[in-house]
Protein backbone atom coordinates (compact mmCIF):
# COMPACT_ATOMS: atom_id res chain seq x y z
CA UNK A 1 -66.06 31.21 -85.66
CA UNK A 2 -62.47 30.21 -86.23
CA UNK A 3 -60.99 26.68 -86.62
CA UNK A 4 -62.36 23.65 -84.93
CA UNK A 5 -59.76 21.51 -83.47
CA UNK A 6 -59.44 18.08 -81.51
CA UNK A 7 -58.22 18.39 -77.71
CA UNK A 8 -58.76 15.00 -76.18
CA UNK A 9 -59.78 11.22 -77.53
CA UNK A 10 -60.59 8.42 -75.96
CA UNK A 11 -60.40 4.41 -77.99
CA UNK A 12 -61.86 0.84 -77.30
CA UNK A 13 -60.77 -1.31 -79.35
CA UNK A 14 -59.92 -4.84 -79.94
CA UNK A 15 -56.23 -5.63 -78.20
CA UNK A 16 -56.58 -1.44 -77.42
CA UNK A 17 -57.39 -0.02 -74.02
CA UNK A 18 -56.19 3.10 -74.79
CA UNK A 19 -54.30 5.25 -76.46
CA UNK A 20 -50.78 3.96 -75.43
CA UNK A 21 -51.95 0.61 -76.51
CA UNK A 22 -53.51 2.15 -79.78
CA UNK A 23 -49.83 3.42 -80.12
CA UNK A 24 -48.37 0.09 -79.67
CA UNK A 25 -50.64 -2.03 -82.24
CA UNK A 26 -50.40 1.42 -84.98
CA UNK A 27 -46.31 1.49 -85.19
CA UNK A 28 -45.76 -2.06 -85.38
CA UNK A 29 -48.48 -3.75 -87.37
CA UNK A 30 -50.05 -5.96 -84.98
CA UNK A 31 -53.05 -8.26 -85.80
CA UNK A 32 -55.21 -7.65 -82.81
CA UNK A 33 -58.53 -10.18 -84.55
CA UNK A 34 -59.37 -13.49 -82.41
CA UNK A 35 -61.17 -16.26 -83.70
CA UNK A 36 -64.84 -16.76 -82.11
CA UNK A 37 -67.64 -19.72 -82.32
CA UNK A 38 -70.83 -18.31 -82.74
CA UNK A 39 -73.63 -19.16 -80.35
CA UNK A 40 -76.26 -20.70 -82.50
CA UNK A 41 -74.56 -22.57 -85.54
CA UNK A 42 -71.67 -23.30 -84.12
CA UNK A 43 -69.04 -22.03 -86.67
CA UNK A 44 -65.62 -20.73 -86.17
CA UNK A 45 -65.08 -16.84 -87.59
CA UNK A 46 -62.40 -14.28 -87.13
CA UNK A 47 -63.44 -11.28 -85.38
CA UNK A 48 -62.07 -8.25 -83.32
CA UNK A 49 -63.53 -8.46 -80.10
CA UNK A 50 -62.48 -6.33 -77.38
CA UNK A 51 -62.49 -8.34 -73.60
CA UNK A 52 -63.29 -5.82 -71.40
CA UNK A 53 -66.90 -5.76 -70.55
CA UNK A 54 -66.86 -2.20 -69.00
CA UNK A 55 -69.81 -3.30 -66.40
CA UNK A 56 -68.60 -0.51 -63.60
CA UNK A 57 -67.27 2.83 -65.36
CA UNK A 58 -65.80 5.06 -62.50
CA UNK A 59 -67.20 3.34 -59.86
CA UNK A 60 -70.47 3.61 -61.53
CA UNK A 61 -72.40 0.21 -62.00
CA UNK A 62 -73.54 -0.17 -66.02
CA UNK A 63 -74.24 -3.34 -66.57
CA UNK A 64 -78.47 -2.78 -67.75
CA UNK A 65 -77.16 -0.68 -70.59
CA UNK A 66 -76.42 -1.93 -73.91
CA UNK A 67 -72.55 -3.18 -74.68
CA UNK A 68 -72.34 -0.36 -77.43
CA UNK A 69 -72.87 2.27 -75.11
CA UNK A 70 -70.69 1.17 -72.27
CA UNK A 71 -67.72 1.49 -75.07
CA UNK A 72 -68.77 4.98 -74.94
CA UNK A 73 -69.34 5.79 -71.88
CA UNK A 74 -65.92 4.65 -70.83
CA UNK A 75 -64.33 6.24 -74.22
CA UNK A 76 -65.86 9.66 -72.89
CA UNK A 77 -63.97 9.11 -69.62
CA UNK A 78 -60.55 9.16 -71.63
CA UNK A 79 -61.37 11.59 -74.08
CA UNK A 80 -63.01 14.33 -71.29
CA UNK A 81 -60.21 13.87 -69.00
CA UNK A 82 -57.70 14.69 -71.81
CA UNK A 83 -59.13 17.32 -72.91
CA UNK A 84 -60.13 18.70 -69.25
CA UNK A 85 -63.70 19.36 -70.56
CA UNK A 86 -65.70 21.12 -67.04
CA UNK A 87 -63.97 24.23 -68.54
CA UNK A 88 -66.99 25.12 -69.93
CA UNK A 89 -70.52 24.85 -68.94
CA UNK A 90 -72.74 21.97 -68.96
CA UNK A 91 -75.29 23.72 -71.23
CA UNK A 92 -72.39 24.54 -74.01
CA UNK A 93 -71.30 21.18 -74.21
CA UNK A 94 -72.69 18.87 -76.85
CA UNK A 95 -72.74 15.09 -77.49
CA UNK A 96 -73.07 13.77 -81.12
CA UNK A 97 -72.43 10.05 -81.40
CA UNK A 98 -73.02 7.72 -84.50
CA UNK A 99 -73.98 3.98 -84.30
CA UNK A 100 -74.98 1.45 -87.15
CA UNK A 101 -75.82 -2.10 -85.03
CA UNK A 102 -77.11 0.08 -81.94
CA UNK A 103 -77.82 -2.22 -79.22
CA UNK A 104 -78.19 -4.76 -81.80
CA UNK A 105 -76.78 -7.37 -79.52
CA UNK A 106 -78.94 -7.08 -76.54
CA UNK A 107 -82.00 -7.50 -78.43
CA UNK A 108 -80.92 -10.35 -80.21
CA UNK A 109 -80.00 -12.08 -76.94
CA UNK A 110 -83.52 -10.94 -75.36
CA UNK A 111 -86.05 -11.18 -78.23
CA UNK A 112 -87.41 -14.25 -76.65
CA UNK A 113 -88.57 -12.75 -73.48
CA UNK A 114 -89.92 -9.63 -74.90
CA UNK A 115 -93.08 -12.21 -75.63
CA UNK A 116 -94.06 -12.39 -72.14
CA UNK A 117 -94.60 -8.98 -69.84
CA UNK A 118 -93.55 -11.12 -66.63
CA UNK A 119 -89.81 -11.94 -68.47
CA UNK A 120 -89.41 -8.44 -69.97
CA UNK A 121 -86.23 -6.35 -69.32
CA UNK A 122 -87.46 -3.37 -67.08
CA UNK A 123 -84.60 -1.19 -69.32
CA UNK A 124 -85.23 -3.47 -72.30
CA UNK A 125 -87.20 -0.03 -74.11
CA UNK A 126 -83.72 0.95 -74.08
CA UNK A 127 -82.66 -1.53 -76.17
CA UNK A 128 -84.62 -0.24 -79.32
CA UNK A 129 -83.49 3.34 -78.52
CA UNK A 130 -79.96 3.95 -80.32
CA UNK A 131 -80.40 7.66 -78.26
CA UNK A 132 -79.51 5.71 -75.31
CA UNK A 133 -75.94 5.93 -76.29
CA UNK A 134 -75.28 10.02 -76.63
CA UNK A 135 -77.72 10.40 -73.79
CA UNK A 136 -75.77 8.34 -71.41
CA UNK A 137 -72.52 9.96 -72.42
CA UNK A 138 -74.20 13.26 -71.91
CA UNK A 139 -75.92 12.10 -68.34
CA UNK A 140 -72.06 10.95 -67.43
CA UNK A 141 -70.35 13.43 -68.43
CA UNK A 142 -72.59 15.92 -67.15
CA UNK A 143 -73.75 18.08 -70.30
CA UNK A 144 -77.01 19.23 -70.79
CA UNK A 145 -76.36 20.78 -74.26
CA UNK A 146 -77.93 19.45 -77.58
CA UNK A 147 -77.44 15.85 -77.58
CA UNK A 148 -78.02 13.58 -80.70
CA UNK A 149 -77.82 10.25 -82.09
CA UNK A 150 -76.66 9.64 -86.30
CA UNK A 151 -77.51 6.30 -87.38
CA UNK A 152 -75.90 6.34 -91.57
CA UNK A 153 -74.05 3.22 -91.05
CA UNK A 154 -70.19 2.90 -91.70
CA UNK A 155 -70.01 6.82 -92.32
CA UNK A 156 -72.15 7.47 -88.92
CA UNK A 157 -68.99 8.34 -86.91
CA UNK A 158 -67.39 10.83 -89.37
CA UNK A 159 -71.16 12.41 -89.66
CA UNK A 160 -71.22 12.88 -86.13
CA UNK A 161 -67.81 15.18 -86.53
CA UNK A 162 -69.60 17.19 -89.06
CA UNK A 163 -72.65 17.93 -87.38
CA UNK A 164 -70.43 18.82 -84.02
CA UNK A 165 -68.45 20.86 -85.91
CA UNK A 166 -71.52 22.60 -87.40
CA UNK A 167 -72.47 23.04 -84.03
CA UNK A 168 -69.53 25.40 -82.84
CA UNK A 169 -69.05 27.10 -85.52
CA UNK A 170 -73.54 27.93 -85.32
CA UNK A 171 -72.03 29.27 -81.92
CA UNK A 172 -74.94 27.05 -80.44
CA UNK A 173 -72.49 25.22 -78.48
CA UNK A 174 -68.17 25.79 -77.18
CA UNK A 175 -67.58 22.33 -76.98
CA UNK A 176 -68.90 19.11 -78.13
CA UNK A 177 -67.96 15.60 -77.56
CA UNK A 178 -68.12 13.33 -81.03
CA UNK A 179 -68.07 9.77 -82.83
CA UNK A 180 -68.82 6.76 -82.95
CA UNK A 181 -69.48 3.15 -81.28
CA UNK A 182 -70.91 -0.74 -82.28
CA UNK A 183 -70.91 -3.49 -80.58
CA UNK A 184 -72.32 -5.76 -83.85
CA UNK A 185 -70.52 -9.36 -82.83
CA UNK A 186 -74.37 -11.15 -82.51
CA UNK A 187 -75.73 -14.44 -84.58
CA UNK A 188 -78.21 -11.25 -86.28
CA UNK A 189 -75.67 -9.49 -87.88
CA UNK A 190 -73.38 -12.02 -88.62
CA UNK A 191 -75.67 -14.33 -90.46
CA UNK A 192 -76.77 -10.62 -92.01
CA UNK A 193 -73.60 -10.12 -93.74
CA UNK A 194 -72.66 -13.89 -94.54
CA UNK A 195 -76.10 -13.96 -96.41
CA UNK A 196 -75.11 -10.85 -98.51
CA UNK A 197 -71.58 -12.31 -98.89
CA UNK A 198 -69.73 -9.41 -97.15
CA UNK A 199 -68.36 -11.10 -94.22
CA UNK A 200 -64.59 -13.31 -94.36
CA UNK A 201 -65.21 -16.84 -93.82
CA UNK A 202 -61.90 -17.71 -93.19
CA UNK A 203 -61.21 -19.21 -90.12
CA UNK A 204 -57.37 -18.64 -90.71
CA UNK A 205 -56.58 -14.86 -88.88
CA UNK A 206 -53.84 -13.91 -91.49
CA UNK A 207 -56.38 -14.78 -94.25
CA UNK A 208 -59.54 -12.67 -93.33
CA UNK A 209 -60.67 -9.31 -94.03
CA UNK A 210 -57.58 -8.51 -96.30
CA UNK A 211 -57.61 -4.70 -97.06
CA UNK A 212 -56.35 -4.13 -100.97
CA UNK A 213 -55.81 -7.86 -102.18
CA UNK A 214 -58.53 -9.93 -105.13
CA UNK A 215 -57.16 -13.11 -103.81
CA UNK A 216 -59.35 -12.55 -100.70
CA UNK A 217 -63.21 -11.26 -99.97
CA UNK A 218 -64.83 -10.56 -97.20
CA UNK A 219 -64.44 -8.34 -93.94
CA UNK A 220 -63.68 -8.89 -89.97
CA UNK A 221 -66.44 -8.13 -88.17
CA UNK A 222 -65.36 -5.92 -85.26
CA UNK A 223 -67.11 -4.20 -81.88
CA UNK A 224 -65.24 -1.14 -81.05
CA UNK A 225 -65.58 3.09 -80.35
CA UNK A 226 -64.08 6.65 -80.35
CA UNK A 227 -64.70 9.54 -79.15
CA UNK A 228 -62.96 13.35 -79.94
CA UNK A 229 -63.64 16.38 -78.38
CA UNK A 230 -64.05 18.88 -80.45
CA UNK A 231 -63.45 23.00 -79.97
CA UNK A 232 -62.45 26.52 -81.28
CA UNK A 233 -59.12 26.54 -82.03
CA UNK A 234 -58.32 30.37 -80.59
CA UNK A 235 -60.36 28.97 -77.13
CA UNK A 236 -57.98 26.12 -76.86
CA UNK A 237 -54.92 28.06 -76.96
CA UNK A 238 -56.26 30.76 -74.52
CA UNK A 239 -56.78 28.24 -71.87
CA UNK A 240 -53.33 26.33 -72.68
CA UNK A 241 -54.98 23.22 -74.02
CA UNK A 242 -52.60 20.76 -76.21
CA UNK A 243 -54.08 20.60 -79.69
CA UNK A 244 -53.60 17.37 -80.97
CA UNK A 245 -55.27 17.93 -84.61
CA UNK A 246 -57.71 20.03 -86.91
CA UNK A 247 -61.07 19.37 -88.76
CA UNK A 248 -59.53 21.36 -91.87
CA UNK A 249 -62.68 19.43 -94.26
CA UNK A 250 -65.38 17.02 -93.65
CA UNK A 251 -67.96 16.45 -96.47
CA UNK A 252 -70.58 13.80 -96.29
CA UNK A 253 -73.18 12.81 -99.48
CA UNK A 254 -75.51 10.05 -99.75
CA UNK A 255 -75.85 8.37 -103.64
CA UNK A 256 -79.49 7.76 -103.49
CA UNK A 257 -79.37 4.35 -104.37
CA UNK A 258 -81.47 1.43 -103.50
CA UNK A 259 -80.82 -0.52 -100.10
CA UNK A 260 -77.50 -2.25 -99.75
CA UNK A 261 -76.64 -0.71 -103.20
CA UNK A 262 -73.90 1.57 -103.93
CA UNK A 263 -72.27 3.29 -106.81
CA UNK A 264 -69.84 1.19 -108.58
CA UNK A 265 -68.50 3.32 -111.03
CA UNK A 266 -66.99 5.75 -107.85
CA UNK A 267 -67.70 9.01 -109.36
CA UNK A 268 -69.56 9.65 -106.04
CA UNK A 269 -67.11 8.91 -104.22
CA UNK A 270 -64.83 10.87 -106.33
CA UNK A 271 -66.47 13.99 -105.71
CA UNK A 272 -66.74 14.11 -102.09
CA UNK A 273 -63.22 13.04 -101.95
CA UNK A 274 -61.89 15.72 -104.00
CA UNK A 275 -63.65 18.28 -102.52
CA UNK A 276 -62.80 17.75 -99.53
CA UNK A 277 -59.44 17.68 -100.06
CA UNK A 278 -59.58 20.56 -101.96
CA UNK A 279 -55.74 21.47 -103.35
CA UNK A 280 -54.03 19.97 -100.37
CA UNK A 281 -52.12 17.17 -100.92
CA UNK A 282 -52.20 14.95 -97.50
CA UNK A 283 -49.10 12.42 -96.37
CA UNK A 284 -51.26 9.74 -96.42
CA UNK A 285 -54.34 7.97 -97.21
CA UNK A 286 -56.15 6.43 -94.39
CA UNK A 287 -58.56 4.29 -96.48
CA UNK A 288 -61.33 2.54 -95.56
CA UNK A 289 -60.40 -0.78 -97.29
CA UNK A 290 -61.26 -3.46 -95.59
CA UNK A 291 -61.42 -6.56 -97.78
CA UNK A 292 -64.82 -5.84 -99.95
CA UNK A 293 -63.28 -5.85 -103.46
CA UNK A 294 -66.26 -3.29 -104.72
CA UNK A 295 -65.18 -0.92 -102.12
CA UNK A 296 -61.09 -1.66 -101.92
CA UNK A 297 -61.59 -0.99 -105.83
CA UNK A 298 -63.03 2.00 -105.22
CA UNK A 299 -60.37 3.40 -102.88
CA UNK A 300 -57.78 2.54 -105.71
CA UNK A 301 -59.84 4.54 -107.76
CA UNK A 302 -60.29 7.91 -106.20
CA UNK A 303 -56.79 7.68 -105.24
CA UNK A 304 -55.15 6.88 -108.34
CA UNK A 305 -57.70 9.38 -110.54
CA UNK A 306 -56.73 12.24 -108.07
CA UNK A 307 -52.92 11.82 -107.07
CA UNK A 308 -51.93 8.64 -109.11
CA UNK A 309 -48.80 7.36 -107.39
CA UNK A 310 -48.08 10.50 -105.07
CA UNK A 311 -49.58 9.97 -102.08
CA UNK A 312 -49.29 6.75 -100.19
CA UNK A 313 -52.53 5.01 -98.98
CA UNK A 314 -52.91 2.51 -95.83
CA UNK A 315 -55.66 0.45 -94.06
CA UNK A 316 -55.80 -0.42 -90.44
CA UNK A 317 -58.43 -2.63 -90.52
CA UNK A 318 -56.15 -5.34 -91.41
CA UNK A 319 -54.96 -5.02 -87.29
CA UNK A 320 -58.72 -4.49 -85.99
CA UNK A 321 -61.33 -4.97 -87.92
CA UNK A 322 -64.11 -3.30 -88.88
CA UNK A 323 -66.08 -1.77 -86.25
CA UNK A 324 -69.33 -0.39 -88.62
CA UNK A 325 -70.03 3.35 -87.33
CA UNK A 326 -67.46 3.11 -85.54
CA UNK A 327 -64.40 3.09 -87.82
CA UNK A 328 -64.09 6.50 -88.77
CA UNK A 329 -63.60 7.78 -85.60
CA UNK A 330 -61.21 5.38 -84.82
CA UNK A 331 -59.30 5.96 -88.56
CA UNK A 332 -59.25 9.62 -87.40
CA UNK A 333 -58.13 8.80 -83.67
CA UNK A 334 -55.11 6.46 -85.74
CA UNK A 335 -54.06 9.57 -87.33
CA UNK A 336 -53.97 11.59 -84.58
CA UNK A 337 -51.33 9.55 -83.44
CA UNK A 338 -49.89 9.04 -86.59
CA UNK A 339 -49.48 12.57 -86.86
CA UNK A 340 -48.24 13.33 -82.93
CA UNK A 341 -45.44 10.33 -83.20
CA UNK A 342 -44.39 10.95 -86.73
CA UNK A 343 -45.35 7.55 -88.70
CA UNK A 344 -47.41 6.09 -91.42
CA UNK A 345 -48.67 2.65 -90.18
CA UNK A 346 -48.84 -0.29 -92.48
CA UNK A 347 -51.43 -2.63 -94.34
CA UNK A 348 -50.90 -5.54 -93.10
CA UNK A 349 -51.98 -8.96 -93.91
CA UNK A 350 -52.01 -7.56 -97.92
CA UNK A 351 -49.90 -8.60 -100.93
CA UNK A 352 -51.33 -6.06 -103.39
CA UNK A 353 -52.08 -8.67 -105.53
CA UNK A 354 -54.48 -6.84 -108.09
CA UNK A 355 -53.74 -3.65 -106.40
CA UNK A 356 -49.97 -3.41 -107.51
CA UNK A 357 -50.39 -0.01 -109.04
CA UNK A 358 -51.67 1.36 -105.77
CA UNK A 359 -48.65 2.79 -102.89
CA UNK A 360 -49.63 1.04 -100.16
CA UNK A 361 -47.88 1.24 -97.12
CA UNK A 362 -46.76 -2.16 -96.05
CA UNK A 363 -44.32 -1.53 -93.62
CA UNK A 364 -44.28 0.86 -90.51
CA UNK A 365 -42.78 4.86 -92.61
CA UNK A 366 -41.19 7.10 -89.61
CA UNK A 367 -41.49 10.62 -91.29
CA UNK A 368 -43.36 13.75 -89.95
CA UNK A 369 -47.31 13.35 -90.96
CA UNK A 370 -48.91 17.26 -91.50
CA UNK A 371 -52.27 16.16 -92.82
CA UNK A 372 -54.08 12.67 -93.63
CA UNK A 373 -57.36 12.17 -95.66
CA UNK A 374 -59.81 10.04 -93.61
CA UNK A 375 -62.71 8.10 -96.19
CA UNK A 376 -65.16 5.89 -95.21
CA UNK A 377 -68.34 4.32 -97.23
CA UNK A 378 -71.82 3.18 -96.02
CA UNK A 379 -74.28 0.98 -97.13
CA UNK A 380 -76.83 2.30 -99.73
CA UNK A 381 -73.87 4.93 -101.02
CA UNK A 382 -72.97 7.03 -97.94
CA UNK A 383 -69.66 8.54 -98.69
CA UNK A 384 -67.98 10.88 -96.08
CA UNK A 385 -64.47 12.01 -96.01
CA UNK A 386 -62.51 14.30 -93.50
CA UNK A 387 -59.29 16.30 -94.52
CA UNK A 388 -57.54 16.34 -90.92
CA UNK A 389 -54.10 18.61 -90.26
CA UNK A 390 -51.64 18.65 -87.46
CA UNK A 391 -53.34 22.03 -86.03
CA UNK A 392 -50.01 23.73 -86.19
CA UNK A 393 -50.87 26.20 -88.61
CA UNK A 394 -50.74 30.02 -86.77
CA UNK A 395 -49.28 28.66 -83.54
């Protein structure tokens, strides 16, 4: 069926409104994190929050559905408007969106009145639906085509771009909008990952959720979402639409392992990344280091065992957090950009210490970008990587 390529994007993030902002905070490094108190214990922690709250969406009133999906909703906006998406009919559109926390949030703010009929949420059923998310983005956007909901954790947004893409190339659907969005910044999760011993507890910005560095531990909890819309390359071009990137690979495995478990010796990991880069050798690395030493280890790892020192490697979480299922849409939206603009962004907040061996990118590299590798990990060993090109090839 031809290549699948990306036509239009749309990013919430935290400090980014879109994607000239996205641009902004990319080429020069900035630390978009804000320190929060959280509601019950009363404890200071860095996190990436984003301030809109998205209530009205094109003069449409949201404010009874979860905060997850309103970051969609209004991501779809940007990335269907880009990509001038009523080209094609409603029925040949899809919608595949991943989410770990779901609505997370709302039902930690609610659970109380869910005891009593008289104080329940009329759209509280919602709440414990994750589906609401792609179904409102398909109800908005206007698309009655297959319409689904992946729920694998930190990999859940780079799954969703593998299943669309499986979708177009079945010939099921032409089009098909895809990614990711969490909205995880509740006392429930938070306590969640302090308990486990995943989460930064520094209260110092500069200091938390270090990507690449054993004198720190712990990640920065972020709420955030992307969206891509995905189509045939050769339909694109017929119909004079700007081509802003290629799904050359995407490979996603699970290690079977037991729950919250992963594979520390990487050869997982290995694998899928190697595959799915195949014998391309990308410009870059963007890694999804985030501060967890098991899984910054493991980055250094696959890198080093497949390129050694060749190919540079970077982390943006350092300027946003981690935004769960989330992230790997928004890694792949970063190097869209990083690909249209010509630049490698930085690590920042990292020293290297006990990474030295590694090339990480600390400062801003203006050079042309043909191809990056994308990886993400989930909890209980989901590994998923995407091999994503500049889309030039045959034009």
């Amino acid at each position: 069926m031809g290549e699948i390529v990306i036509t239009g994007y749309g990013i919430k993030a935290p400090g980014v409104h879109n994607k000239a902002s996205f641009l902004e905070v990319l080429k020069n490094g900035i630390c978009t994190q804000s320190i929060i108190e959280t509601s019950h214990s009363k404890t200071s922690i860095v996190a990436g929050v984003i301030e809109d709250y998205f209530l009205e969406i094109n003069g449409r009133n949201y404010k009874r559905y979860p905060r997850y999906t309103r970051l969609a909703v209004a991501c779809a906006l940007e990335a269907t408007t880009m990509s001038n998406l009523q080209y094609y009919k409603p029925h040949r559109i899809g919608v595949v969106i991943g989410t770990a926390a779901g609505a997370i949030l709302e039902i930690e703010k609610y659970c109380s009145q869910f005891f009593d009929l008289k104080t329940t949420p009329l759209h509280g059923v919602a709440f414990a639906d994750s589906h609401t998310v792609s179904n409102s983005v398909s109800e908005f956007i206007g698309s009655c085509g297959p319409s689904y909901t992946i729920s694998t954790g930190c990999t859940a947004s780079l799954d969703a771009i593998s299943i669309g893409k499986l979708l177009i190339e079945s010939g099921t659907i032409d089009a098909c909008i895809v990614g990711g969005a969490d909205a995880p910044l509740g006392q429930w999760t938070i306590n969640g990952f302090n308990k486990i011993k995943s989460l930064s507890t520094q209260t110092i910005i500069n200091k938390a959720g270090v990507p690449f560095s054993s004198e720190h531990s712990g990640f920065v909890l972020s709420e955030g979402a992307g969206l891509l819309v995905l189509e045939r390359k050769d339909t694109a071009q017929q119909r004079g639409q700007h081509i802003y990137g290629e799904i050359e690979r995407l490979i996603s495995r699970n290690e079977g392992q037991k729950l919250l478990s992963s594979d520390v010796t990487g050869k997982h990991m290995l694998e899928v990344f190697q595959e799915t880069l195949d014998n391309t050798t990308p410009t870059y690395i963007n890694s999804q280091a985030l501060g967890l030493k098991t899984n910054d280890q493991l980055e250094q790892f696959i890198l080093t065992e497949t390129f050694g020192t060749e190919v540079s490697i970077t982390s943006i979480k350092g300027m946003i957090g981690h935004s769960f299922g989330a992230m790997g849409a928004i890694q792949t939206i970063s190097s869209l950009l990083s690909m249209e603009y010509g630049f490698i962004p930085p690590t920042i907040k990292s020293n290297s210490v006990g990474f030295e061996n590694l090339p990480i990118v600390h400062e801003t590299i203006y050079q042309n970008v043909e191809s990056v590798g994308i990886t993400t990990h989930g909890s209980s060993g989901n590994n998923a990587c995407l091999l994503l090109t500049n889309g030039l090839g045959g034009q």
